[in-house]
C-alpha atoms as a PDB file:
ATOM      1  CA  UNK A   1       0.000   0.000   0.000  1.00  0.00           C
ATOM      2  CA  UNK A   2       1.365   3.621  -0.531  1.00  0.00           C
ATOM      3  CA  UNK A   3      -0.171   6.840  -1.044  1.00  0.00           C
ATOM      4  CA  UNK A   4      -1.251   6.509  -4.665  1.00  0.00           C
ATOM      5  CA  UNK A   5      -3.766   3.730  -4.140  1.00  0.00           C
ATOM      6  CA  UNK A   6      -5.404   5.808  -1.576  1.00  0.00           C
ATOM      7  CA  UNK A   7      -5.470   8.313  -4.214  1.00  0.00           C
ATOM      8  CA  UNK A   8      -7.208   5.441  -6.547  1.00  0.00           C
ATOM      9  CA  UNK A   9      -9.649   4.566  -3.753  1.00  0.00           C
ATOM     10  CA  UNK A  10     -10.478   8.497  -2.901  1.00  0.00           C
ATOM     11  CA  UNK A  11     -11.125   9.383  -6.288  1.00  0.00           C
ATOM     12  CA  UNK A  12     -12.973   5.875  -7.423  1.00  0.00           C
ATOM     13  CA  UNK A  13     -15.111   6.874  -4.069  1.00  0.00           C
ATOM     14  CA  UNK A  14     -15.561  10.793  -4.819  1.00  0.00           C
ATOM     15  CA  UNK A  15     -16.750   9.689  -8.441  1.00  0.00           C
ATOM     16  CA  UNK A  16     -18.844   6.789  -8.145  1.00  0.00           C
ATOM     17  CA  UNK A  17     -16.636   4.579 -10.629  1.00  0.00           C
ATOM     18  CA  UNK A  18     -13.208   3.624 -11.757  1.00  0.00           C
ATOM     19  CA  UNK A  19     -13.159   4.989 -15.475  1.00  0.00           C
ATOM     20  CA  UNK A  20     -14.371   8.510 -14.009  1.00  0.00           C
ATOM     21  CA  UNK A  21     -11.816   8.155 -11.114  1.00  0.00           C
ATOM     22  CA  UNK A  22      -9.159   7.554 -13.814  1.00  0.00           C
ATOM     23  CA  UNK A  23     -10.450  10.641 -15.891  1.00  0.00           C
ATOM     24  CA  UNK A  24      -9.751  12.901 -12.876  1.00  0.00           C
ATOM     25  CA  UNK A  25      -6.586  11.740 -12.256  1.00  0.00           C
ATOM     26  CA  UNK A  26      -5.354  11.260 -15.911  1.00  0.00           C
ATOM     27  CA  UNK A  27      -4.705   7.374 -15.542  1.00  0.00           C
ATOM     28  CA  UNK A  28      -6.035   4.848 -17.685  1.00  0.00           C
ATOM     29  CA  UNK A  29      -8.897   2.961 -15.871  1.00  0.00           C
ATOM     30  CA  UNK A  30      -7.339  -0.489 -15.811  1.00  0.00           C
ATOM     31  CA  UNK A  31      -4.758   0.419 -13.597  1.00  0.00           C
ATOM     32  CA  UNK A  32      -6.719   2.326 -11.543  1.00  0.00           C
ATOM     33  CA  UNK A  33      -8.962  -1.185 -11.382  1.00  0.00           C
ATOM     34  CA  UNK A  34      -6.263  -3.005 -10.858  1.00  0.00           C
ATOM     35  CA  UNK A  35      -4.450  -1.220  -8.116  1.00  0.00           C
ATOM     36  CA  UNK A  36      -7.322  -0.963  -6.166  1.00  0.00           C
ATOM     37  CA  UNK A  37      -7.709  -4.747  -6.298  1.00  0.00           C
ATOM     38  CA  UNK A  38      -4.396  -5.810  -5.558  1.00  0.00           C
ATOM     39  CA  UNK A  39      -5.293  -2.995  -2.253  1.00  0.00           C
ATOM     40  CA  UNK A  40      -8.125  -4.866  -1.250  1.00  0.00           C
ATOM     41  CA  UNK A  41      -6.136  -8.434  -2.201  1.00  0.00           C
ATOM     42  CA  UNK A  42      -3.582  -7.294   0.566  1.00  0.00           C
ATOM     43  CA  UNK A  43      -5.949  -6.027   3.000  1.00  0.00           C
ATOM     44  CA  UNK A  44      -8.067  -8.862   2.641  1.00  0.00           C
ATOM     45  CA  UNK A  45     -11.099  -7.065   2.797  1.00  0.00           C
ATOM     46  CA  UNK A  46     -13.765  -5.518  -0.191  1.00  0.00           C
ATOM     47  CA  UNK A  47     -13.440  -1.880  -0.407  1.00  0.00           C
ATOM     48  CA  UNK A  48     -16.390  -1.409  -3.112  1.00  0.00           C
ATOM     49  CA  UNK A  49     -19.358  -3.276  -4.513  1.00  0.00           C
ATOM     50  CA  UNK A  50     -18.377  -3.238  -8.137  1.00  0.00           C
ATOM     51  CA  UNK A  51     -21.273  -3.211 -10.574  1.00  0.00           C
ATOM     52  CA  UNK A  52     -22.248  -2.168 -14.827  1.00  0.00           C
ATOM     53  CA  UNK A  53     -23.471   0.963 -13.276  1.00  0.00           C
ATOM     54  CA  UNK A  54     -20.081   1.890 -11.510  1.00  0.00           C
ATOM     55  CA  UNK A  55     -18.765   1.237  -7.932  1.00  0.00           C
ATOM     56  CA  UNK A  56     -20.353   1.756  -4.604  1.00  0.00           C
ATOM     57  CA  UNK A  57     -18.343   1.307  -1.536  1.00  0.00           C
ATOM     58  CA  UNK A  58     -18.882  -0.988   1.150  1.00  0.00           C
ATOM     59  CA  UNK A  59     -19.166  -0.441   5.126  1.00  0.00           C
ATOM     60  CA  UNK A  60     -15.463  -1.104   5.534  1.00  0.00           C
ATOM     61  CA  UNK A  61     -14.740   0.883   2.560  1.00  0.00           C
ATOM     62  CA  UNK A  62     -16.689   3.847   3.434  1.00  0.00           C
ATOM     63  CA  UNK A  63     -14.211   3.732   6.974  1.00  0.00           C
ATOM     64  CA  UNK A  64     -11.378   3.305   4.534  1.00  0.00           C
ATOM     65  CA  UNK A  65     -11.806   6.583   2.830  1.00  0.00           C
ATOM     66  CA  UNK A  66     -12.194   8.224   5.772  1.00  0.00           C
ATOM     67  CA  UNK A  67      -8.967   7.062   7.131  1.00  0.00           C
ATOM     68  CA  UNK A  68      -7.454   7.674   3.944  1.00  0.00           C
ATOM     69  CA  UNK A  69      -8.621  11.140   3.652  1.00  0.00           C
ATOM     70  CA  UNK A  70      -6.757  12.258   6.614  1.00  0.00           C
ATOM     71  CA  UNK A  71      -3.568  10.705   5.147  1.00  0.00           C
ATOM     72  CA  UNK A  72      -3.613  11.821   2.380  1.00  0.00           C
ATOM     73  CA  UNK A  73      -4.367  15.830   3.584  1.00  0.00           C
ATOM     74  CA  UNK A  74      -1.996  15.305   5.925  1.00  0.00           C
ATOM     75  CA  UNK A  75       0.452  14.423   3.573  1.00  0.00           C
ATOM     76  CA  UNK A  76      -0.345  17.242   1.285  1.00  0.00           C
ATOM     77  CA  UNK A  77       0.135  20.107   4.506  1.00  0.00           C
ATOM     78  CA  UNK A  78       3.435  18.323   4.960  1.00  0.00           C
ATOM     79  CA  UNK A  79       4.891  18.618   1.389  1.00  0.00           C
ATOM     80  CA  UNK A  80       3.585  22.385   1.284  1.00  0.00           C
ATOM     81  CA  UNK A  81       5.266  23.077   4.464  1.00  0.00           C
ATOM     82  CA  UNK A  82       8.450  21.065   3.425  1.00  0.00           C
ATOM     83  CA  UNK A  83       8.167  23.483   0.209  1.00  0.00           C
ATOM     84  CA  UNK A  84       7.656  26.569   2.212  1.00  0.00           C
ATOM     85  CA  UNK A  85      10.772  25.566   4.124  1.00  0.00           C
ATOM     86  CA  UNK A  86      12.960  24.774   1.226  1.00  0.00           C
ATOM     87  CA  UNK A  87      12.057  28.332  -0.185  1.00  0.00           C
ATOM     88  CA  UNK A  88      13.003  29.940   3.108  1.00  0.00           C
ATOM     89  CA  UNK A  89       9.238  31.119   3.252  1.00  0.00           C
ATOM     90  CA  UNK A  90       8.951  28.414   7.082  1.00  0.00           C
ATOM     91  CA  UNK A  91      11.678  28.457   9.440  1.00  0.00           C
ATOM     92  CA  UNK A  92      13.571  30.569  11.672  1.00  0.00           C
ATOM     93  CA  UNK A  93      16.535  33.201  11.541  1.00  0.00           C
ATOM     94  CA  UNK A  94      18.605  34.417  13.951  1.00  0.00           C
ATOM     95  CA  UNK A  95      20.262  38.218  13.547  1.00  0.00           C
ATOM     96  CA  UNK A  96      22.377  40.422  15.618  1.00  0.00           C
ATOM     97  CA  UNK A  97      22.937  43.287  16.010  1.00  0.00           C
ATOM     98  CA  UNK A  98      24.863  46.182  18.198  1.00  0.00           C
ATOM     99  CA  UNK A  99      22.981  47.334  21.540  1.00  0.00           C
ATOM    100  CA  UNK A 100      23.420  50.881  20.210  1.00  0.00           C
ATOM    101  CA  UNK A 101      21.972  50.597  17.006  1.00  0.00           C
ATOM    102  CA  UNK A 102      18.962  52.707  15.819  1.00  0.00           C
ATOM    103  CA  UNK A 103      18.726  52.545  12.329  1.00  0.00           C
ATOM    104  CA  UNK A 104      15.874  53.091  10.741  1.00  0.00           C
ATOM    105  CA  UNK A 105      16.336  51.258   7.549  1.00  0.00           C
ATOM    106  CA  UNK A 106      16.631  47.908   9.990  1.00  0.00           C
ATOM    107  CA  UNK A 107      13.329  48.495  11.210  1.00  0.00           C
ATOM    108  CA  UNK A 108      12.194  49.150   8.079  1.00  0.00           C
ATOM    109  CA  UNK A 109      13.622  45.846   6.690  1.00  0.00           C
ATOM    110  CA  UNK A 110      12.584  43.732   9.741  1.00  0.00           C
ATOM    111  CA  UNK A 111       9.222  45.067   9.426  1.00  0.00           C
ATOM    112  CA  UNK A 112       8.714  44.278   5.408  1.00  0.00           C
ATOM    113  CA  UNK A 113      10.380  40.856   5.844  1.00  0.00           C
ATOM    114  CA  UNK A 114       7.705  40.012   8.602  1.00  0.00           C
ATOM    115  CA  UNK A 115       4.909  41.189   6.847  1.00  0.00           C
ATOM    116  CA  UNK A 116       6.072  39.170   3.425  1.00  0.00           C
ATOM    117  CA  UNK A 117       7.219  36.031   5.458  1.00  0.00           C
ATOM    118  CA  UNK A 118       5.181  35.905   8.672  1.00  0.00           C
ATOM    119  CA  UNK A 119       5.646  31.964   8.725  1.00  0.00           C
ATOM    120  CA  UNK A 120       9.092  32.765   9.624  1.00  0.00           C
ATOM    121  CA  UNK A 121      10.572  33.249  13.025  1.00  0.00           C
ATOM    122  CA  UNK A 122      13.216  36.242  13.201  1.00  0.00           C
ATOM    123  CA  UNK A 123      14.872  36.535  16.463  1.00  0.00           C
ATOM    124  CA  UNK A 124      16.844  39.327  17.551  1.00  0.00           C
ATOM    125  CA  UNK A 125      19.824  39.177  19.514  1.00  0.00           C
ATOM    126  CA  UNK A 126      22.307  42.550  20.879  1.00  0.00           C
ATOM    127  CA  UNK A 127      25.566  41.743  21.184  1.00  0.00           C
ATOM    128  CA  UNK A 128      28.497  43.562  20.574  1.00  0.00           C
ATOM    129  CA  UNK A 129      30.925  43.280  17.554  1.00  0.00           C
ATOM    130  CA  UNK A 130      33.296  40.062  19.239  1.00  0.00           C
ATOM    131  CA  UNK A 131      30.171  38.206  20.438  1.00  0.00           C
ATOM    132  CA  UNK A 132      28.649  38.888  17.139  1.00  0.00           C
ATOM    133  CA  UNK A 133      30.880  37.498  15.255  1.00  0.00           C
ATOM    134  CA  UNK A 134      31.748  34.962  17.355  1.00  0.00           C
ATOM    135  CA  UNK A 135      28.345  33.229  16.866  1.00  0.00           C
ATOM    136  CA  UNK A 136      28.321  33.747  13.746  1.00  0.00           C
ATOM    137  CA  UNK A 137      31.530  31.798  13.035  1.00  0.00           C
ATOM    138  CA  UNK A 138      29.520  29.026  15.372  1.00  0.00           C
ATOM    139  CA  UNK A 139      26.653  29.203  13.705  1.00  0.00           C
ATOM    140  CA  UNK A 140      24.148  30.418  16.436  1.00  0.00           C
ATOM    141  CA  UNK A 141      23.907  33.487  14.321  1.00  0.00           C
ATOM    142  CA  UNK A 142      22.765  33.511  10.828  1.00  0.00           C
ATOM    143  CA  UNK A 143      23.595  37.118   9.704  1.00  0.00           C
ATOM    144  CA  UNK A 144      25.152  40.078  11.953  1.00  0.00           C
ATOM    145  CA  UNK A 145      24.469  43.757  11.131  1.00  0.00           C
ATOM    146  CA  UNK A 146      27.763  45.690  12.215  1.00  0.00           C
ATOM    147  CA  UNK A 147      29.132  49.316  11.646  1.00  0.00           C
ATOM    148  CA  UNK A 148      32.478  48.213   9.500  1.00  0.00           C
ATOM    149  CA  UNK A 149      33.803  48.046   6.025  1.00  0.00           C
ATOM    150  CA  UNK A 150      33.350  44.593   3.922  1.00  0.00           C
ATOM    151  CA  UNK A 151      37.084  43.664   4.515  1.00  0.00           C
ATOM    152  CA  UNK A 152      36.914  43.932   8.283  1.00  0.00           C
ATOM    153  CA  UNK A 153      35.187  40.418   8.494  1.00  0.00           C
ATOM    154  CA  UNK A 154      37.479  37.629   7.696  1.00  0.00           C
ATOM    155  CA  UNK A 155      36.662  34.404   6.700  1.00  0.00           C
ATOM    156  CA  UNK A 156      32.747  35.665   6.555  1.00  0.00           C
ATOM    157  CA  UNK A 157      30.518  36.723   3.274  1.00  0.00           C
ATOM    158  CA  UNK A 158      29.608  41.139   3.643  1.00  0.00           C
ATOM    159  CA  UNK A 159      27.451  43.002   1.713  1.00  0.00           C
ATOM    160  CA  UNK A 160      27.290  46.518   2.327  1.00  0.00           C
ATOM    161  CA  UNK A 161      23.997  47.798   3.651  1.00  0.00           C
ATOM    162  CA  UNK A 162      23.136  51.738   4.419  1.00  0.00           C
ATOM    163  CA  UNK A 163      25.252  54.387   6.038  1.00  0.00           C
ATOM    164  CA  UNK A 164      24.584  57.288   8.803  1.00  0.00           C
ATOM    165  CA  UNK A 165      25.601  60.491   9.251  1.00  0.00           C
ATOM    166  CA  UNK A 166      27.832  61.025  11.912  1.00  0.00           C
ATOM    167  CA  UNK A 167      26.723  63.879  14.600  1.00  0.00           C
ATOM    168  CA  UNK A 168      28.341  65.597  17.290  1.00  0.00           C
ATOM    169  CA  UNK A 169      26.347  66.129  20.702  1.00  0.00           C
ATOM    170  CA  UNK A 170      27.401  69.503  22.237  1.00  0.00           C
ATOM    171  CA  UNK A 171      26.296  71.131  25.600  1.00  0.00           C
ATOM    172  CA  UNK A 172      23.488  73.326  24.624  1.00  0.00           C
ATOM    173  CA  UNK A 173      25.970  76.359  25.818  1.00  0.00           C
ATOM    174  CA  UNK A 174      28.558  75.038  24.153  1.00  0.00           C
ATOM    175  CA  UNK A 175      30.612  77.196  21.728  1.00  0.00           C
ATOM    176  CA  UNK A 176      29.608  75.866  18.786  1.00  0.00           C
ATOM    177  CA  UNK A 177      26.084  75.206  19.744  1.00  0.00           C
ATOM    178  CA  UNK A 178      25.369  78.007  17.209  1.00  0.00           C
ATOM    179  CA  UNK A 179      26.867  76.721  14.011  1.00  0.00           C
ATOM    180  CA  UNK A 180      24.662  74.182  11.608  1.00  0.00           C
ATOM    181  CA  UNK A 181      27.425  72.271  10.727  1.00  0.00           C
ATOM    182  CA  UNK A 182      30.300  71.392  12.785  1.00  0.00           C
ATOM    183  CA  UNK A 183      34.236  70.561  10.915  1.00  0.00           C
ATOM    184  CA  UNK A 184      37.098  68.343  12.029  1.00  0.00           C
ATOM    185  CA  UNK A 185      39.039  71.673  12.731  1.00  0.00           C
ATOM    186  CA  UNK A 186      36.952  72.890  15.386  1.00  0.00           C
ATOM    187  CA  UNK A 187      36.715  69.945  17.206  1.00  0.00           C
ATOM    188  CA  UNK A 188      40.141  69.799  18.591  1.00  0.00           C
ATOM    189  CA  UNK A 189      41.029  70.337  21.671  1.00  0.00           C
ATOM    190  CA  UNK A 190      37.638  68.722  23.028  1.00  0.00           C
ATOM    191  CA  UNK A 191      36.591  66.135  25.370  1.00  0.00           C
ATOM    192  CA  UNK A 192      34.819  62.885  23.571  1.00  0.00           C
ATOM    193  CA  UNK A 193      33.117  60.873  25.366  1.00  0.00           C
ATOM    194  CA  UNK A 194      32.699  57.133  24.132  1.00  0.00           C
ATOM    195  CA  UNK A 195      30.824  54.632  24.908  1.00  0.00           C
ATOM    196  CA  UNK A 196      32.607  50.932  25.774  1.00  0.00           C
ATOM    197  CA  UNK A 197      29.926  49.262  23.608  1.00  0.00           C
ATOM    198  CA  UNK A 198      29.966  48.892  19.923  1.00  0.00           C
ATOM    199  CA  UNK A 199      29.671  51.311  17.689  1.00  0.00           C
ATOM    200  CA  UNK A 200      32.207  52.780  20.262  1.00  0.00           C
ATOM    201  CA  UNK A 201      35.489  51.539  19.182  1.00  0.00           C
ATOM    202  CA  UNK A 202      34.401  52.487  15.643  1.00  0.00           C
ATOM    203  CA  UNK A 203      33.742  56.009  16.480  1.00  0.00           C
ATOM    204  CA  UNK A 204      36.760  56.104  18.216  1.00  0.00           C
ATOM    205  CA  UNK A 205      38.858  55.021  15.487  1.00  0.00           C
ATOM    206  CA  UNK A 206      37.115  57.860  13.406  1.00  0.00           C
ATOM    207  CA  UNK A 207      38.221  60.527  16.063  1.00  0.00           C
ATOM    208  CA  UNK A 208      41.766  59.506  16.044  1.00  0.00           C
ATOM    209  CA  UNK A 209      41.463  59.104  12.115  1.00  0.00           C
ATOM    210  CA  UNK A 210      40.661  63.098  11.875  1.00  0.00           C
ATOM    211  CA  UNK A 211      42.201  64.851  14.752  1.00  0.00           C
ATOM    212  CA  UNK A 212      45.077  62.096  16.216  1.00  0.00           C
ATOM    213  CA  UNK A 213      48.474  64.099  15.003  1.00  0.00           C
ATOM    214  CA  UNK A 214      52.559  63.087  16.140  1.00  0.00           C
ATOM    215  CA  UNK A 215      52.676  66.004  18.669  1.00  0.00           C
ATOM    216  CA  UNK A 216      48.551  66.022  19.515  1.00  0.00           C
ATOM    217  CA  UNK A 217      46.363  63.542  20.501  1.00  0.00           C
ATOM    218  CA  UNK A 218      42.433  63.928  21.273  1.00  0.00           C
ATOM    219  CA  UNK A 219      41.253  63.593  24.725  1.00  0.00           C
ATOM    220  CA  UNK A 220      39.073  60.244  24.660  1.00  0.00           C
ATOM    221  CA  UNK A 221      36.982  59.035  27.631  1.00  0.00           C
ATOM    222  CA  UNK A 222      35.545  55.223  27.258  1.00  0.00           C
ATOM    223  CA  UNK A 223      32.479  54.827  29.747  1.00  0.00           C
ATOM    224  CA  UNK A 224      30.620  51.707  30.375  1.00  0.00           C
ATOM    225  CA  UNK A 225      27.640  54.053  29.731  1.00  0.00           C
ATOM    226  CA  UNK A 226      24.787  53.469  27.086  1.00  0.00           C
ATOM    227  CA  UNK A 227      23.834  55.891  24.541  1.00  0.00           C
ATOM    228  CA  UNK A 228      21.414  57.414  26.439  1.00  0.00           C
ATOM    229  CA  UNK A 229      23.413  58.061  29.430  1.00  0.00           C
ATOM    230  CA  UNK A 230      26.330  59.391  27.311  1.00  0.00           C
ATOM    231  CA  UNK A 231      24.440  62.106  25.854  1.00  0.00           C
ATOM    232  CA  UNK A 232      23.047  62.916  29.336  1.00  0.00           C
ATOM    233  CA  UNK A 233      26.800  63.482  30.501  1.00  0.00           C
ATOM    234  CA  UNK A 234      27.270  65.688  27.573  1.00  0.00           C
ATOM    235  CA  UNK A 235      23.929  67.798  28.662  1.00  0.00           C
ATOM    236  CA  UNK A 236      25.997  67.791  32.064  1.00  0.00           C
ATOM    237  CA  UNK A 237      28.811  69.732  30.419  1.00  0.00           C
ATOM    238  CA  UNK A 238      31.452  66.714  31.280  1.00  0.00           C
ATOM    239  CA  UNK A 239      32.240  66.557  27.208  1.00  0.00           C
ATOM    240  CA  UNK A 240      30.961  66.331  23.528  1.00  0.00           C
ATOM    241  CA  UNK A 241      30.067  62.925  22.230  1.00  0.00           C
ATOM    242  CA  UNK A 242      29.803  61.478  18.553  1.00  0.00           C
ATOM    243  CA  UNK A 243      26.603  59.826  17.568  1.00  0.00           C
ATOM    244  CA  UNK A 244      25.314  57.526  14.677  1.00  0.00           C
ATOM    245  CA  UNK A 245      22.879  59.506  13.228  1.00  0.00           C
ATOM    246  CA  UNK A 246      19.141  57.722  13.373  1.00  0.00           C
ATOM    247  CA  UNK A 247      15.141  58.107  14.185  1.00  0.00           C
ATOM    248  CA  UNK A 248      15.551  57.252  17.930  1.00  0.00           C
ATOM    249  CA  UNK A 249      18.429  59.233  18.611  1.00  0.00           C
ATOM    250  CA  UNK A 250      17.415  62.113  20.959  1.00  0.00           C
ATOM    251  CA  UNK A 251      19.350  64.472  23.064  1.00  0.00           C
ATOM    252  CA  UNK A 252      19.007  64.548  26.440  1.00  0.00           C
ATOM    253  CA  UNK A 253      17.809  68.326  27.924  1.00  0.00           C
ATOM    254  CA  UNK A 254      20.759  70.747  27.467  1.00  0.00           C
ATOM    255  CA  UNK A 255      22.085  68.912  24.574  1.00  0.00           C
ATOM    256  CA  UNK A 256      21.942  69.604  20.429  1.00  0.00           C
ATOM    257  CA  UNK A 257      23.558  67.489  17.652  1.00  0.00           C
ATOM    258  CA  UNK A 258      24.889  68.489  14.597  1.00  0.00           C
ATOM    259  CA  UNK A 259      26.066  67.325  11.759  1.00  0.00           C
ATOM    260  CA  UNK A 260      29.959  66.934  11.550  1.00  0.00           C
ATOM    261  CA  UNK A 261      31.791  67.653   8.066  1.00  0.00           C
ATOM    262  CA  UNK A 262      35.119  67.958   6.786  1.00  0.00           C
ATOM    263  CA  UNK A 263      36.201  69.163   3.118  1.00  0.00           C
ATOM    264  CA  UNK A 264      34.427  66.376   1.466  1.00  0.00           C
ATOM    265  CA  UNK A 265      31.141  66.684   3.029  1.00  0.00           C
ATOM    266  CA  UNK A 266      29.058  65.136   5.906  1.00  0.00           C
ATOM    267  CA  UNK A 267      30.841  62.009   7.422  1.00  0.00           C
ATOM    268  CA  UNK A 268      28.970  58.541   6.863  1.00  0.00           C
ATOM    269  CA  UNK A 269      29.612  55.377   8.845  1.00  0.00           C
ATOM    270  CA  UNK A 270      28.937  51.907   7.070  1.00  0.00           C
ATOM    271  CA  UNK A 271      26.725  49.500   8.255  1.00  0.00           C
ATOM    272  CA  UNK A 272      27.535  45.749   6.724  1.00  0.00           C
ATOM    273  CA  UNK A 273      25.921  42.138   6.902  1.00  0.00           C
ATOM    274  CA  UNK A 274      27.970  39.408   7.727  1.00  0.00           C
ATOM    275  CA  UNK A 275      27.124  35.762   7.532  1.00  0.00           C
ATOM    276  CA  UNK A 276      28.928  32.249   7.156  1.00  0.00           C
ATOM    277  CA  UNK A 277      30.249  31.496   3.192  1.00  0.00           C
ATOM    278  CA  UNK A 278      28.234  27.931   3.852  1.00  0.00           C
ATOM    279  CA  UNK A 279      25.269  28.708   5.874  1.00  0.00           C
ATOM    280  CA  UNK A 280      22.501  26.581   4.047  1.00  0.00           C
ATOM    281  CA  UNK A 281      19.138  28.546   5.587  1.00  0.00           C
ATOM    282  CA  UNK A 282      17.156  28.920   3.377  1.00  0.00           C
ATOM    283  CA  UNK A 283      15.395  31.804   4.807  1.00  0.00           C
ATOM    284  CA  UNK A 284      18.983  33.532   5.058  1.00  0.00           C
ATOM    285  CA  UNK A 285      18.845  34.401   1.081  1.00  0.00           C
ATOM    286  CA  UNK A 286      15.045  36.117   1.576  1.00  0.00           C
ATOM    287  CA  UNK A 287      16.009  38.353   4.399  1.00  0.00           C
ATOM    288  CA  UNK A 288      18.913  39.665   1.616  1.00  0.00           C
ATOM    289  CA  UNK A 289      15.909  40.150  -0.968  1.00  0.00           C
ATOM    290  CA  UNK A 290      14.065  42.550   1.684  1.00  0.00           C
ATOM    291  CA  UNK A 291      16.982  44.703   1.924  1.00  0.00           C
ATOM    292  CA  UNK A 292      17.085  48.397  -0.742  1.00  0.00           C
ATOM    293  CA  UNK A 293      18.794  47.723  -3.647  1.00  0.00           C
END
């Protein structure tokens, strides 16, 4: 017995006779005679009356098709979930991301990816940049969204994703409160304040990158402080802070941010997605499809 004689015996039942059974399914109706026979041969039991005028089924073949029914539906939700899975439409997907991250265009993403794949589990996990990539490498995470360039990652696939403009938080009776823009140049001399989390080593990086000289070196504070609590030490007066520019970024009472340029133009920080060369979820490759082109 397998699942195309219940098929046989469903559709002889449905119908009211073999040739019409075979019709539906597209099978000649000698096999579809015959199959059912040998059925009934190995169950050792009459599944229909069979008659000129077609075939009727019997007590114990009218329990049959009810029993075969199920199987054969349940079969059907199987394969179509098996499918779904394969296409990365079923599943789940684990991504990371920093504590301090407030982009909107991840939101924006998560959201439309949930919407299109809702049979999908997507699981969220902050971390910073060395735990991040650390389960990636072991495979707890399937993709990581970090603040780095595509070569930083070794061994792991990048794409590059969006960028943010990078602002400076000032005291609101701070010097330069008054300016729109704020350059490099004037920033020397000041007091950043950075936070120990990620992006915080990146930012700091981009300080030393602009205003780090042989004979002068920018005053940098690491705190184990979150964003939040950061800008509230810049409202304080206790420094100036640089920020990742995004739709949940406020400033605390007594604090503004601007924009900070230098000759080229606003400065942009790169967000990338990193993921194992041979991770095989299937869901992994419809999460990329979400993402702006």
């Amino acid at each position: 017995m397998d699942l195309r004689h219940l098929r046989y015996v469903v559709a002889a039942a449905r119908n009211g006779s073999f040739s019409a059974a075979g019709h539906e399914l597209n099978v000649r109706q000698p096999i579809i005679s015959k199959r059912i026979r040998d059925l009934e041969d190995e169950l050792g039991v009459f599944l229909f009356d069979r008659a000129t005028s077609g075939a009727r089924l019997t007590p114990t073949g009218e329990e049959f098709v009810v029993g075969a029914r199920r199987i054969i539906d349940a079969f059907q939700r199987l394969s179509e979930r098996a499918k779904a899975s394969g296409a990365g439409k079923t599943g789940r997907l684990v991504v990371g991301f920093y504590k301090s991250m407030s982009s909107g265009c991840f939101r924006v993403v998560l959201k439309t990816f949930r919407s299109k794949f809702p049979g999908v589990e997507v699981e969220l996990l902050e971390a910073s940049y060395a735990e991040l990539k650390a389960g990636v490498m072991s495979g707890t995470i399937d993709l990581a969204i970090v603040v780095a360039d595509t070569g930083r990652t070794e061994l792991l696939d990048s794409m590059p994703l969006w960028s943010s403009q990078l602002m400076v938080a000032l005291p609101k009776d701070h010097a330069l409160a008054e300016k729109t823009t704020v350059y490099w140049p004037e920033l020397k001399g000041e007091r950043f304040l950075v936070s120990h989390d990620d992006p915080g080593p990146d930012i700091r990086n981009v300080i030393v990158r602009h205003l780090a000289a042989p004979s002068d070196h920018p005053e940098i504070i690491i705190r184990q402080l979150s964003r939040e609590s950061i800008l509230a030490e810049v409202a304080s007066g206790q420094g100036i802070s640089l920020q990742c520019e995004g739709p949940h970024i406020v400033a605390e009472r007594g604090a503004i941010l601007r924009p900070v340029h230098d000759g080229n133009g606003g400065i942009r920080l790169g967000y990338i997605a990193c993921w194992r060369p041979d991770n095989a979820n299937p869901v992994l490759k419809n999460f990329f499809d979400t993402f702006p082109s």
